[in-house]
C-alpha atoms as a PDB file:
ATOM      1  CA  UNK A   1      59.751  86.643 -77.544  1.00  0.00           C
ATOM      2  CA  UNK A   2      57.154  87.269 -74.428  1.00  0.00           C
ATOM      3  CA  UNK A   3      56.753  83.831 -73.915  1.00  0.00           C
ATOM      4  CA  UNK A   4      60.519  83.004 -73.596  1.00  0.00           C
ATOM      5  CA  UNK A   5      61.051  85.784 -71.213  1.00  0.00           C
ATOM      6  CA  UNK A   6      57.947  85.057 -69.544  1.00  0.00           C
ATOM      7  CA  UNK A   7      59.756  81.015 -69.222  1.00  0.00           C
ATOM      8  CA  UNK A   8      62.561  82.796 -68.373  1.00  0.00           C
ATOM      9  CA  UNK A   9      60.994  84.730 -65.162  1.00  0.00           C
ATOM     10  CA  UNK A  10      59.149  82.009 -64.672  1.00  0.00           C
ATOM     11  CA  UNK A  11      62.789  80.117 -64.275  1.00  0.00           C
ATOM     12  CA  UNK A  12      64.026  82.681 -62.185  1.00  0.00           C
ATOM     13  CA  UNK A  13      61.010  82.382 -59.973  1.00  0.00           C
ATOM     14  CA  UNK A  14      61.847  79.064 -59.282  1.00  0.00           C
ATOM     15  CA  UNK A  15      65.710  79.423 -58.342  1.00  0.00           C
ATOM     16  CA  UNK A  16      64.730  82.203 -55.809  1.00  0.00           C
ATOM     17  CA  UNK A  17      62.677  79.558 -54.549  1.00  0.00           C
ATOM     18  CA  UNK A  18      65.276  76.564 -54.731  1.00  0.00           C
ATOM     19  CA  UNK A  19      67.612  78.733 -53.131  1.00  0.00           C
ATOM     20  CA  UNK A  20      65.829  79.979 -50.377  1.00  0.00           C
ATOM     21  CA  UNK A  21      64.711  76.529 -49.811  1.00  0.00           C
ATOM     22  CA  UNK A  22      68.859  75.450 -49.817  1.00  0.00           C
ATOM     23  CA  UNK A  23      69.221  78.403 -47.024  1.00  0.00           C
ATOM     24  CA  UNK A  24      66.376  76.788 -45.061  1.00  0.00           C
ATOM     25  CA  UNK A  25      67.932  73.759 -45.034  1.00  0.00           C
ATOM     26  CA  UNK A  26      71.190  74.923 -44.304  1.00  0.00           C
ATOM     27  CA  UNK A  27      69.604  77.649 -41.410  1.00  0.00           C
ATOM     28  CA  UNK A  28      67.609  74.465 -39.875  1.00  0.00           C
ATOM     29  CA  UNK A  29      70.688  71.856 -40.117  1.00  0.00           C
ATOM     30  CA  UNK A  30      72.933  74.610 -38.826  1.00  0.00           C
ATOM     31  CA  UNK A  31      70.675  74.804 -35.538  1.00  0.00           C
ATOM     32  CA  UNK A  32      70.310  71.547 -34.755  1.00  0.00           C
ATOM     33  CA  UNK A  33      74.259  70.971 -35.221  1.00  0.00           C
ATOM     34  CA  UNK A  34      74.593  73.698 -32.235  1.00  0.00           C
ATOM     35  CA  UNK A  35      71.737  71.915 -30.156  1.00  0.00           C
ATOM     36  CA  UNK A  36      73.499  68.617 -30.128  1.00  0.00           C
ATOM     37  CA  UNK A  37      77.588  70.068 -29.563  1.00  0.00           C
ATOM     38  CA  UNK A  38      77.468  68.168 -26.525  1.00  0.00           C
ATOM     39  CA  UNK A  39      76.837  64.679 -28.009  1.00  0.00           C
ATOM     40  CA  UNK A  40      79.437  65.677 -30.564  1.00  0.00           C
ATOM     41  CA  UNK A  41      82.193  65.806 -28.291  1.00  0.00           C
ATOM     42  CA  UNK A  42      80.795  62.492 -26.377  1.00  0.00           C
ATOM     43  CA  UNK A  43      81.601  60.490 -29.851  1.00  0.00           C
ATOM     44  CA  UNK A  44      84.438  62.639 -30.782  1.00  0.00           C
ATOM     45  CA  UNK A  45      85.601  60.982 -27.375  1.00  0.00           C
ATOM     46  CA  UNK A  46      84.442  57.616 -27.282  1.00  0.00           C
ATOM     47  CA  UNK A  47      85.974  56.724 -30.762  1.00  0.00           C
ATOM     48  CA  UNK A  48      89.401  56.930 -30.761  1.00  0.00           C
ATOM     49  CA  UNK A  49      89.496  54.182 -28.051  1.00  0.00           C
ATOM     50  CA  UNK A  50      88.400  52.043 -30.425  1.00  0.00           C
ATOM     51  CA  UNK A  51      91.575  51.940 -32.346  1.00  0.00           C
ATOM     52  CA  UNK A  52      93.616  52.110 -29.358  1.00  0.00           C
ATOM     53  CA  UNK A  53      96.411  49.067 -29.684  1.00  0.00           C
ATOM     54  CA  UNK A  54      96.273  48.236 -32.992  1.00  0.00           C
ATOM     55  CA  UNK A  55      98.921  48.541 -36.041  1.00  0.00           C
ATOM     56  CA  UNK A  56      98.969  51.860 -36.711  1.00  0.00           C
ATOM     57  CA  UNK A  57      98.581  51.201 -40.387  1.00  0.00           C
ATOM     58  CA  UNK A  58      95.009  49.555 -39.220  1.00  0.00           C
ATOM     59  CA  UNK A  59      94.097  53.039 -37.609  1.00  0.00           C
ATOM     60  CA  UNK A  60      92.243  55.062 -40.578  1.00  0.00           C
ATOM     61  CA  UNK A  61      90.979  52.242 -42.091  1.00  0.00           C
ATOM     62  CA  UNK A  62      89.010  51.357 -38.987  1.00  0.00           C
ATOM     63  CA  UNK A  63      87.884  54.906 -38.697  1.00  0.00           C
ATOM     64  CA  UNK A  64      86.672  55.309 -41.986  1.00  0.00           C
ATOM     65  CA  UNK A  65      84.637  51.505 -41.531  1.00  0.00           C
ATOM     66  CA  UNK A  66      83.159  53.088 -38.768  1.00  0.00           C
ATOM     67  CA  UNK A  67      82.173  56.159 -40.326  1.00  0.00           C
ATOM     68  CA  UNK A  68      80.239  54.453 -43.050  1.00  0.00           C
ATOM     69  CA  UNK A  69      78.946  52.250 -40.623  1.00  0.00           C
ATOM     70  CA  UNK A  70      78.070  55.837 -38.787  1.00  0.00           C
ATOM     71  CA  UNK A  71      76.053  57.155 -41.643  1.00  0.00           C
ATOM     72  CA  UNK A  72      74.336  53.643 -42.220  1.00  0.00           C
ATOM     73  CA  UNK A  73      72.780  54.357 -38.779  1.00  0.00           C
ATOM     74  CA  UNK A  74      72.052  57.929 -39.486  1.00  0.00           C
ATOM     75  CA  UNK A  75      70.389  57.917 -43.216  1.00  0.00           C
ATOM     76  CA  UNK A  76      69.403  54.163 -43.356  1.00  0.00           C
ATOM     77  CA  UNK A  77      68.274  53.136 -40.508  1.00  0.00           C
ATOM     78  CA  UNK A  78      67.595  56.189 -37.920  1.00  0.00           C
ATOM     79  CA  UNK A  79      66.094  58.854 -40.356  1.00  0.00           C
ATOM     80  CA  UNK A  80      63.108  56.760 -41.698  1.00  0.00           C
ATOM     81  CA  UNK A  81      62.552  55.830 -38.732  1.00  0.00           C
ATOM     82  CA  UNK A  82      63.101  59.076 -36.781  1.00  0.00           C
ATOM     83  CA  UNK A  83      60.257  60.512 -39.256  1.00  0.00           C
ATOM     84  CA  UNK A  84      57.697  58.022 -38.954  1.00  0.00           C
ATOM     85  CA  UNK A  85      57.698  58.280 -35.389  1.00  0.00           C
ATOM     86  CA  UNK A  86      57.722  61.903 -35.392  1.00  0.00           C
ATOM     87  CA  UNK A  87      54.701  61.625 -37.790  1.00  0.00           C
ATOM     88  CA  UNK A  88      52.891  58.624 -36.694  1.00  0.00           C
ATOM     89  CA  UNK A  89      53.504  57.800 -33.297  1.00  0.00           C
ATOM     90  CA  UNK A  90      55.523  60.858 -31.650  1.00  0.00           C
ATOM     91  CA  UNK A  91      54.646  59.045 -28.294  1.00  0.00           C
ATOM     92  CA  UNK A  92      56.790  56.224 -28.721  1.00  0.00           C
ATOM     93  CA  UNK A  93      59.858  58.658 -29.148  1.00  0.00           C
ATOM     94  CA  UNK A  94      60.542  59.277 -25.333  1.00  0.00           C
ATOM     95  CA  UNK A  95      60.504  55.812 -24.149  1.00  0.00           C
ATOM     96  CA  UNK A  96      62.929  54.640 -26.731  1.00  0.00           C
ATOM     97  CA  UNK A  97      65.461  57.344 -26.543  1.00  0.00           C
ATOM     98  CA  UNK A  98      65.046  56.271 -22.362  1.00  0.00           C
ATOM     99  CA  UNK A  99      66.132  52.857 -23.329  1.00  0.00           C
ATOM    100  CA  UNK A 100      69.274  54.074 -25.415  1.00  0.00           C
ATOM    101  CA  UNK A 101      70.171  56.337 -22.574  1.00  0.00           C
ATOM    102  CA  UNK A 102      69.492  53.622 -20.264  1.00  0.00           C
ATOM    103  CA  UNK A 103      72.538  51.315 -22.351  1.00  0.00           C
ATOM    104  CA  UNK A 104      75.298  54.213 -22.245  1.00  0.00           C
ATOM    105  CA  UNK A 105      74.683  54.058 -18.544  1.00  0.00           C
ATOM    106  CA  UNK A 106      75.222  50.608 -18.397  1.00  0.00           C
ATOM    107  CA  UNK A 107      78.417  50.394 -20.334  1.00  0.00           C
ATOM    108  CA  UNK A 108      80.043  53.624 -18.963  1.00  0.00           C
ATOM    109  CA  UNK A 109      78.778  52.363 -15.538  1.00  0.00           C
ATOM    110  CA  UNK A 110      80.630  48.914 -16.681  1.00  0.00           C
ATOM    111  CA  UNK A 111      84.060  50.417 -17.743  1.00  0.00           C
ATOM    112  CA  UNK A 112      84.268  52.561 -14.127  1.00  0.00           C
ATOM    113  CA  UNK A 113      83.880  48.837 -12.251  1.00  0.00           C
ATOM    114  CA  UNK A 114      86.077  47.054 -13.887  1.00  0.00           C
ATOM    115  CA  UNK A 115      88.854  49.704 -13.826  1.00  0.00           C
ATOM    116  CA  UNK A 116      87.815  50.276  -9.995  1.00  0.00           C
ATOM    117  CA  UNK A 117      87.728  45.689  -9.401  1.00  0.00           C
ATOM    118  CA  UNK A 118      89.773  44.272 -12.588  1.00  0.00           C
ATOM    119  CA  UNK A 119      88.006  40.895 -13.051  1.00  0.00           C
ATOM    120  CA  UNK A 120      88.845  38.501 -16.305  1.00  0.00           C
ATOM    121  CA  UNK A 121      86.415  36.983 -18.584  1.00  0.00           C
ATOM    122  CA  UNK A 122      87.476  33.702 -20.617  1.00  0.00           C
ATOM    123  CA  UNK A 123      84.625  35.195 -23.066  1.00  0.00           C
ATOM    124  CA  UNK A 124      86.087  38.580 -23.162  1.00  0.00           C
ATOM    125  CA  UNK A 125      89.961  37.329 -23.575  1.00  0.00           C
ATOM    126  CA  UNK A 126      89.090  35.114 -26.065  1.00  0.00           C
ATOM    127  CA  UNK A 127      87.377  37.670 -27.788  1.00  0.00           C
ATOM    128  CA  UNK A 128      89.658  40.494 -27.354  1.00  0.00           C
ATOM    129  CA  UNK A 129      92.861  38.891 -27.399  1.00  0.00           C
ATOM    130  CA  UNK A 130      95.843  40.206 -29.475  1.00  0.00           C
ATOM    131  CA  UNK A 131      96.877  37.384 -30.555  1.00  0.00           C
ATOM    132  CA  UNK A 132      93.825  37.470 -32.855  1.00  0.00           C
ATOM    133  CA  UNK A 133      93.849  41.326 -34.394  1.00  0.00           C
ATOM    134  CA  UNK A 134      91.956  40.948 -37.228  1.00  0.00           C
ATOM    135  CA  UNK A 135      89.246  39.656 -34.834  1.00  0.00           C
ATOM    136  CA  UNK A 136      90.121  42.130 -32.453  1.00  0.00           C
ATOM    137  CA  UNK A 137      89.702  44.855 -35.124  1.00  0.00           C
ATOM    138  CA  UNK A 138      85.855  43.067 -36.300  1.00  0.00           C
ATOM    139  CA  UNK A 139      85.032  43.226 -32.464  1.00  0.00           C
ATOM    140  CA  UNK A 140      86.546  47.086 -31.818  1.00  0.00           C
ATOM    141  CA  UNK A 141      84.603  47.870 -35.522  1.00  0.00           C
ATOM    142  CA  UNK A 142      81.081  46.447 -34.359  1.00  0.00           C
ATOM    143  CA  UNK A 143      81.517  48.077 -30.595  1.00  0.00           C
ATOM    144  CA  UNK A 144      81.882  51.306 -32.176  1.00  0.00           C
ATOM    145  CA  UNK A 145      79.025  51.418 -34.523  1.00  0.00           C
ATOM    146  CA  UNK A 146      76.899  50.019 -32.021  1.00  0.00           C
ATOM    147  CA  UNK A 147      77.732  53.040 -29.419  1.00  0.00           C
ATOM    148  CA  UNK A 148      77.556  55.373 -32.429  1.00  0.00           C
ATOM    149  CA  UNK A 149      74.176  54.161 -33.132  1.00  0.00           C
ATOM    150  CA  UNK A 150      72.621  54.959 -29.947  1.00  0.00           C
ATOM    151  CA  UNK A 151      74.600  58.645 -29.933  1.00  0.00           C
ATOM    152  CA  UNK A 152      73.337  58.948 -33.362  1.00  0.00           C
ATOM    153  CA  UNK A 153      70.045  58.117 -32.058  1.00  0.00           C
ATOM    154  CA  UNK A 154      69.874  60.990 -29.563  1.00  0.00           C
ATOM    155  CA  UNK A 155      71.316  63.533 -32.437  1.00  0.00           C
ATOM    156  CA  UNK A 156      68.566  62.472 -35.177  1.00  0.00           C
ATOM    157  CA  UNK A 157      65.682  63.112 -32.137  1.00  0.00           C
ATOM    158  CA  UNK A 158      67.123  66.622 -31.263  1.00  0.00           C
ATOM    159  CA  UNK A 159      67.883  67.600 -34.609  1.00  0.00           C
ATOM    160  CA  UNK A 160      63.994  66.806 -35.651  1.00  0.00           C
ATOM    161  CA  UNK A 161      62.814  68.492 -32.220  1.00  0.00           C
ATOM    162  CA  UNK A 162      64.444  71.751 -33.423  1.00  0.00           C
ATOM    163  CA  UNK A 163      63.424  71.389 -36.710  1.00  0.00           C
ATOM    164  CA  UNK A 164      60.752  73.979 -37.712  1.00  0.00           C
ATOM    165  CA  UNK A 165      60.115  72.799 -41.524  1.00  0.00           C
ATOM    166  CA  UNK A 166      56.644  73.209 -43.133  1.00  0.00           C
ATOM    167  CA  UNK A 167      56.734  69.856 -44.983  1.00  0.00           C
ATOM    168  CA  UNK A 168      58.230  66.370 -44.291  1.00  0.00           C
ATOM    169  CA  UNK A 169      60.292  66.703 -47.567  1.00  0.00           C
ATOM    170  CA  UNK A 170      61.883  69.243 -45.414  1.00  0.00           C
ATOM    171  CA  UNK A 171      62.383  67.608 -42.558  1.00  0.00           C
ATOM    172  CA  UNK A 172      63.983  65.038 -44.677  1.00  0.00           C
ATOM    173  CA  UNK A 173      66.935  67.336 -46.033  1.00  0.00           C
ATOM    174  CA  UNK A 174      67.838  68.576 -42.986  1.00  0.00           C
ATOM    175  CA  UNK A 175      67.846  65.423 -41.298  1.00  0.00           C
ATOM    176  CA  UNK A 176      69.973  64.136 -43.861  1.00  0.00           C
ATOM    177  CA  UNK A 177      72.357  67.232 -43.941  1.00  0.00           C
ATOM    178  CA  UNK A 178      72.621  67.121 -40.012  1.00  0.00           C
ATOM    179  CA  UNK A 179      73.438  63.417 -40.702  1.00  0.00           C
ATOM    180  CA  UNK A 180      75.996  63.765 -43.658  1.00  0.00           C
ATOM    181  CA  UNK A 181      77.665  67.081 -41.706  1.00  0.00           C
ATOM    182  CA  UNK A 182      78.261  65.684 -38.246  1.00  0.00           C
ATOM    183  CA  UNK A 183      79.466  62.445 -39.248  1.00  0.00           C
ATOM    184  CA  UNK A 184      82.281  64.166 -41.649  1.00  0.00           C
ATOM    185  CA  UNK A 185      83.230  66.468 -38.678  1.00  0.00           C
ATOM    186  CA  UNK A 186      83.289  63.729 -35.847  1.00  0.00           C
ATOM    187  CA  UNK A 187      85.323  61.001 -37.639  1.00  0.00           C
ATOM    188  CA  UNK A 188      87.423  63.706 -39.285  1.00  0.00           C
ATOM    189  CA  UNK A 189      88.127  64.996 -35.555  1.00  0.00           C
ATOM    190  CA  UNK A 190      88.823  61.422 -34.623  1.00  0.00           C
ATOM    191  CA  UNK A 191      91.185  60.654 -37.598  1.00  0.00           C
ATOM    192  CA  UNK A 192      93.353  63.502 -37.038  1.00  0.00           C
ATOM    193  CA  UNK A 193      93.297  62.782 -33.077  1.00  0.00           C
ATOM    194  CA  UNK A 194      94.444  58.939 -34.060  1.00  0.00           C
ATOM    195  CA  UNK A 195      96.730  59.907 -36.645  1.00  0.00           C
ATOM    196  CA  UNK A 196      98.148  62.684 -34.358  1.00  0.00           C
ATOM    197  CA  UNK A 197     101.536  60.652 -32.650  1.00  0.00           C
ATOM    198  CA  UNK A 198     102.240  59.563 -36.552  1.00  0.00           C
ATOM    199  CA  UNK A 199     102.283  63.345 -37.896  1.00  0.00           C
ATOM    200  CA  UNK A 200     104.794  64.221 -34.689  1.00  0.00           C
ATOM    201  CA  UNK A 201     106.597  61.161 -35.562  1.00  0.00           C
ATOM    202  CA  UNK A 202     107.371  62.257 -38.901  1.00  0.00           C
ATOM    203  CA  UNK A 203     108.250  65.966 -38.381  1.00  0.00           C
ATOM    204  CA  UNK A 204     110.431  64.849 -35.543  1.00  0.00           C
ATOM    205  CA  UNK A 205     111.969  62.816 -38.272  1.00  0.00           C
ATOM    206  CA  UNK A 206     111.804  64.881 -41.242  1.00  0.00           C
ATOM    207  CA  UNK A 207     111.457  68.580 -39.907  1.00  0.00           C
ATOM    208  CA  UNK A 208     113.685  71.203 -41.765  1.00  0.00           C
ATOM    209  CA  UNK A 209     113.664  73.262 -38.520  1.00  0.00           C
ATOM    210  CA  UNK A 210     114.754  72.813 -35.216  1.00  0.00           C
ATOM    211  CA  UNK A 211     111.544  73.983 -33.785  1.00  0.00           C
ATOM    212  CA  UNK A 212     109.172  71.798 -36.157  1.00  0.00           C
ATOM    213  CA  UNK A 213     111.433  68.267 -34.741  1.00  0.00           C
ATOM    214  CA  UNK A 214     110.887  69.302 -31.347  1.00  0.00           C
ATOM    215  CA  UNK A 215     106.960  70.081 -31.791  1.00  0.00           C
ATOM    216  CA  UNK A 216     106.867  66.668 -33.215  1.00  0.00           C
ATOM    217  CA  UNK A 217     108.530  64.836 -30.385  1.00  0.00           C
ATOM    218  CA  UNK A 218     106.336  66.628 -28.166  1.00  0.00           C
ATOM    219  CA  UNK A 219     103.129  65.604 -30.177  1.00  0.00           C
ATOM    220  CA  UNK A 220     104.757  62.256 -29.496  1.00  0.00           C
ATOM    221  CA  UNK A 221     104.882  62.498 -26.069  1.00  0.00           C
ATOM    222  CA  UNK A 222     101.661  64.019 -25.767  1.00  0.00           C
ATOM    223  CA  UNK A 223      99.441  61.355 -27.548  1.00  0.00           C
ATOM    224  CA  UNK A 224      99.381  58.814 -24.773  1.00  0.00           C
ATOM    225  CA  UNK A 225      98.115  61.332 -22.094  1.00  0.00           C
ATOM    226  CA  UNK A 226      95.829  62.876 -24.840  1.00  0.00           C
ATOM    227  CA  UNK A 227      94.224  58.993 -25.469  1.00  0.00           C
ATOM    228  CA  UNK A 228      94.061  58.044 -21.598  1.00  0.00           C
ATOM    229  CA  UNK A 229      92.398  61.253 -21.188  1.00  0.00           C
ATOM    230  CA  UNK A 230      90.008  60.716 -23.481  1.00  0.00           C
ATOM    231  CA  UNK A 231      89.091  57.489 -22.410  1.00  0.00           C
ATOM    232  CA  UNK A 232      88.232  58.975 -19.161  1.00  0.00           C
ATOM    233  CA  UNK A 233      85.813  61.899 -21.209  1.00  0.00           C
ATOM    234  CA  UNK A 234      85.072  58.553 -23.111  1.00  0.00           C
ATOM    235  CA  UNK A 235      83.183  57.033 -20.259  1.00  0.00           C
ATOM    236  CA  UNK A 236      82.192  60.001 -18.637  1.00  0.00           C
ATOM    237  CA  UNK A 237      80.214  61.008 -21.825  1.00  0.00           C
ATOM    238  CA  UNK A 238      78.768  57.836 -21.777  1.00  0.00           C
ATOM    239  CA  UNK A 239      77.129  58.910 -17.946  1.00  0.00           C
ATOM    240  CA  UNK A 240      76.527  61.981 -18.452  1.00  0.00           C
ATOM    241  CA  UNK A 241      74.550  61.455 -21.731  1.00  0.00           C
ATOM    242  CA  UNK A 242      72.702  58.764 -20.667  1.00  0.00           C
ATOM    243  CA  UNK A 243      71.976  60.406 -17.004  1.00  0.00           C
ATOM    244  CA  UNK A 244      70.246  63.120 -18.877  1.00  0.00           C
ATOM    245  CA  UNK A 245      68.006  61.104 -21.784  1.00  0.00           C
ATOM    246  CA  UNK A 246      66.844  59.637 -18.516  1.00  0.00           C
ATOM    247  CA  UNK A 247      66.337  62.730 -16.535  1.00  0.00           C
ATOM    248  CA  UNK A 248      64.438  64.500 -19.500  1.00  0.00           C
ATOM    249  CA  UNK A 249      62.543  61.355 -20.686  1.00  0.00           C
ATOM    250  CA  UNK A 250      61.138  61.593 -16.965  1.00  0.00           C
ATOM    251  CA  UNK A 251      60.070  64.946 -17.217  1.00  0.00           C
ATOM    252  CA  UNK A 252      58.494  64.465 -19.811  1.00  0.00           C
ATOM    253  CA  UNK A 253      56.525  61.389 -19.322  1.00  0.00           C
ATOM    254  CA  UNK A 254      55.389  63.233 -16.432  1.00  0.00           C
ATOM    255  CA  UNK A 255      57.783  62.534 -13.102  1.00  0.00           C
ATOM    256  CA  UNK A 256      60.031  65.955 -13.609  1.00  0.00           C
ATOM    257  CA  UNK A 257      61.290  65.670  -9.973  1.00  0.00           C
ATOM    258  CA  UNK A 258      65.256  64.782 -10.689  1.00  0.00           C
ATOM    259  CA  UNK A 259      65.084  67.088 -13.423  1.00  0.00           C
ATOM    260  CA  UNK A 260      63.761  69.790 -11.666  1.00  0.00           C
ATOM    261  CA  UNK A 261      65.965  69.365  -8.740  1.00  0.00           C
ATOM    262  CA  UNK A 262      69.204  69.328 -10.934  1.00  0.00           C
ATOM    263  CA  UNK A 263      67.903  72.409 -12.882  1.00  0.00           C
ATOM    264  CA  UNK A 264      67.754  73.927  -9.364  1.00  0.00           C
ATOM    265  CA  UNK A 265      70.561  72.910  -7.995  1.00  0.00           C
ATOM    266  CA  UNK A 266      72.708  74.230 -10.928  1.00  0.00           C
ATOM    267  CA  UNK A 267      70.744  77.766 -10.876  1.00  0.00           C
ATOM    268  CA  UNK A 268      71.851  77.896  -7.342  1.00  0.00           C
ATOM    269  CA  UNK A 269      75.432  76.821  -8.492  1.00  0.00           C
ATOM    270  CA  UNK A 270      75.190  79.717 -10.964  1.00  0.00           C
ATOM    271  CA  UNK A 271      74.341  82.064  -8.988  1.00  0.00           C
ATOM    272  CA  UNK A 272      76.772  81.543  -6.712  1.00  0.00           C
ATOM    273  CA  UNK A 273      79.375  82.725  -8.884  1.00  0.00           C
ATOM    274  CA  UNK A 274      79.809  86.418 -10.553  1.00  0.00           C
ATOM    275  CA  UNK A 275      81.349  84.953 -13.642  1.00  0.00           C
ATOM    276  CA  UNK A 276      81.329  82.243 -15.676  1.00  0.00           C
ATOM    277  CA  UNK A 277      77.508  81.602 -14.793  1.00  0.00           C
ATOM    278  CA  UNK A 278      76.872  79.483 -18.285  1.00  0.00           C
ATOM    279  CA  UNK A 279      79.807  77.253 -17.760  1.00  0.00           C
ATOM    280  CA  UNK A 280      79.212  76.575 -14.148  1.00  0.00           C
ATOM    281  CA  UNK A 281      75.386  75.497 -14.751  1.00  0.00           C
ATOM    282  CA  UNK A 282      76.333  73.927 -17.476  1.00  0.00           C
ATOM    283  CA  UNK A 283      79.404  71.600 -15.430  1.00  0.00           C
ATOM    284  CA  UNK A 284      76.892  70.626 -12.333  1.00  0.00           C
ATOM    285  CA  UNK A 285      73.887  69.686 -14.864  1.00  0.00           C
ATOM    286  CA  UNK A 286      76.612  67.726 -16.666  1.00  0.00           C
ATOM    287  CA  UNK A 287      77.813  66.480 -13.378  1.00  0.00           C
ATOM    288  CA  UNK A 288      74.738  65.218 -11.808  1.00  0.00           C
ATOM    289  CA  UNK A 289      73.387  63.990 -14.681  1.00  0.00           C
ATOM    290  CA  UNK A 290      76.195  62.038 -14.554  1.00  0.00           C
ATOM    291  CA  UNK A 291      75.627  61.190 -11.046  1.00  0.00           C
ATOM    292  CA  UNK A 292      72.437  59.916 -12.118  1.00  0.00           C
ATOM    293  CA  UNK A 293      73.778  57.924 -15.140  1.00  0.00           C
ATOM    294  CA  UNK A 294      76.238  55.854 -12.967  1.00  0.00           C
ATOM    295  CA  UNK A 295      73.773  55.174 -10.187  1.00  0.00           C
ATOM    296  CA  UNK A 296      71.250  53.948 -13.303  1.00  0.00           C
ATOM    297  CA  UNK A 297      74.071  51.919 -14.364  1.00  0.00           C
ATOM    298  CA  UNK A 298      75.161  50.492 -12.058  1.00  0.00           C
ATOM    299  CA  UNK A 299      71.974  48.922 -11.024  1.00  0.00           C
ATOM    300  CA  UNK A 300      71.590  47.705 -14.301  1.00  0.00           C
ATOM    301  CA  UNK A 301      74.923  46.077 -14.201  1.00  0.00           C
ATOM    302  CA  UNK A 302      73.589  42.908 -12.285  1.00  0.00           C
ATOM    303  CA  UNK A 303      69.911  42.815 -14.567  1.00  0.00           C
ATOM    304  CA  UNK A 304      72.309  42.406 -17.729  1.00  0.00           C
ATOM    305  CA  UNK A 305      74.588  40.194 -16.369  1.00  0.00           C
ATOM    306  CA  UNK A 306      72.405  37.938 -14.348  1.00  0.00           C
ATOM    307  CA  UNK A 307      69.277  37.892 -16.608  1.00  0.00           C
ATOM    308  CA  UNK A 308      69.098  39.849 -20.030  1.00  0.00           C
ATOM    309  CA  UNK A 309      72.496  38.570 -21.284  1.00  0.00           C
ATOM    310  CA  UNK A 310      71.633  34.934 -20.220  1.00  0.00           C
ATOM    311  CA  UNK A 311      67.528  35.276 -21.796  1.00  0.00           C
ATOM    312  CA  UNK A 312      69.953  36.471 -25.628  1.00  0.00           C
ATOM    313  CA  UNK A 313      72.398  33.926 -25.135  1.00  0.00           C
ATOM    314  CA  UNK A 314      69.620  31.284 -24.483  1.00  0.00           C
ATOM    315  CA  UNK A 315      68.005  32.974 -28.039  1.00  0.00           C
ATOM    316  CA  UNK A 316      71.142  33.324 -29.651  1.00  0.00           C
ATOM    317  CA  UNK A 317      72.849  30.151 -28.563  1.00  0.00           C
ATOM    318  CA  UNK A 318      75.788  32.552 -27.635  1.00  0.00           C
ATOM    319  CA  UNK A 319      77.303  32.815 -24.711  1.00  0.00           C
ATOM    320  CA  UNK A 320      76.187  35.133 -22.141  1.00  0.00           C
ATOM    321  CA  UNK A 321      79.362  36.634 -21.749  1.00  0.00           C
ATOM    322  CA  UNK A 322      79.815  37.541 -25.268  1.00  0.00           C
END
């Protein structure tokens, strides 16, 4: 009888620790959900442009091939990864989250031109023509996880920099819990924002009261401003994102002059105002790095074009267009 209760303390010894180890996890993933909100509403806004034209019965399909293609990035491919650099060459870190940041500039920098100077591509029609949805769809599919990748990127990096875990194994399950957590809440976001004009549509039809028909007309009506809007957060997100990898990656390799002249700037801003001192520095940091993103971008612009896109077509035997 003493050694069973003995095997049972000794059981209850290790739940206390199991469980404290579960509210560890979930304390740790917890934080580094707050410390990446921002990038969370970047690809809660990118996404849903992604199913913009297509059947509506195509719409959650897409967004659920996207989210596993979302978690793919996250747990295959950008957690091993994000711990052997953070254990074996923490150096290399900076420089590559620089380059990501340096690719959202490029493409939001891209979408402001060619909505500023509409040009045509033969490449790009014949890729992105409607006549064609189901390649349409492939294309809109791979553009997505490709974005989300580099997003994902930058949330794996500051979810391990806030991460204060005595073991790797550690580091490990909050990673993946981060991962698993934020990709449920994103693409859940995204399919109710998608699937948004087809709820209105149907209480408009079917609604029992007069009030519930006319909130679902105006969800109706709403949608298309709500989707052009966030198009323009969209691309914005993509600037601002990028503008500030950039802006940190160069304090920290050293050159912290744009940073520290944006940090000033928006402590100025802040003080400036009696109220509302967190949202304003927040909305000029945001905004210059921004500022910063676009100017990065749009210098890049003519290096893709005119020479990296060329050099992969050459190595792909692709088009440099494509």
């Amino acid at each position: 009888m003493s050694g069973l209760l003995a095997l049972l303390d000794d059981v209850a010894a290790i739940a206390k620790v199991a469980a404290s180890s579960v509210d560890d996890i979930a304390s740790a993933a917890a934080k580094a959900g707050g410390q990446t909100a921002g990038i969370l509403i970047d690809d809660a806004a990118v996404t849903p442009t992604y199913v913009t034209g297509l059947a509506p019965s195509r719409e959650l399909p897409m967004i659920w091939r996207i989210t596993k293609g979302s978690l793919k990035n996250k747990l295959v491919f950008l957690l091993p990864i994000a711990l052997l650099l953070s254990n074996f060459a923490p150096w290399a870190i900076t420089p590559l989250l620089m380059f990501g940041g340096a690719y959202l500039c490029f493409e939001g920098a891209e979408k402001i031109l060619h909505a500023i100077f509409p040009h045509a591509s033969h490449a790009v029609e014949q890729d992105m023509s409607p006549r064609d949805p189901v390649h349409l769809e492939e294309a809109r599919v791979a553009g997505a996880i490709k974005t989300d990748f580099i997003l994902s990127a930058e949330i794996m990096t500051i979810s391990l920099s806030v991460i204060e875990a005595p073991s790797i194994y550690m580091e490990t399950a909050v990673l993946a819990v981060v991962a698993i957590g934020i990709t449920i809440a994103v693409y859940g976001v995204v399919a109710l924002i998608v699937k948004m004009d087809d709820i209105g549509l149907h209480m408009a039809a079917e609604g029992r009261f007069a009030a519930t028909r006319s909130l679902g007309r105006g969800l109706v009506q709403f949608m298309p401003h709500l989707l052009a809007g966030l198009t323009f957060i969209g691309t914005g997100a993509m600037l601002w994102v990028g503008g500030n990898i950039l802006t940190h990656g160069l304090d920290v390799l050293g050159q912290p002059w744009i940073y520290d002249q944006i940090h000033h700037l928006a402590e100025a801003a802040a003080q400036a105002v009696t109220t509302a001192q967190g949202a304003v520095k927040w909305a000029v940091t945001a905004g210059l790095d921004g500022v910063v993103g676009l100017g990065v971008g749009l210098v890049l612009i003519p290096v893709v074009t005119k020479i990296i896109a060329p050099l992969i077509g050459a190595i792909t035997g692709k088009p440099a267009a494509h």
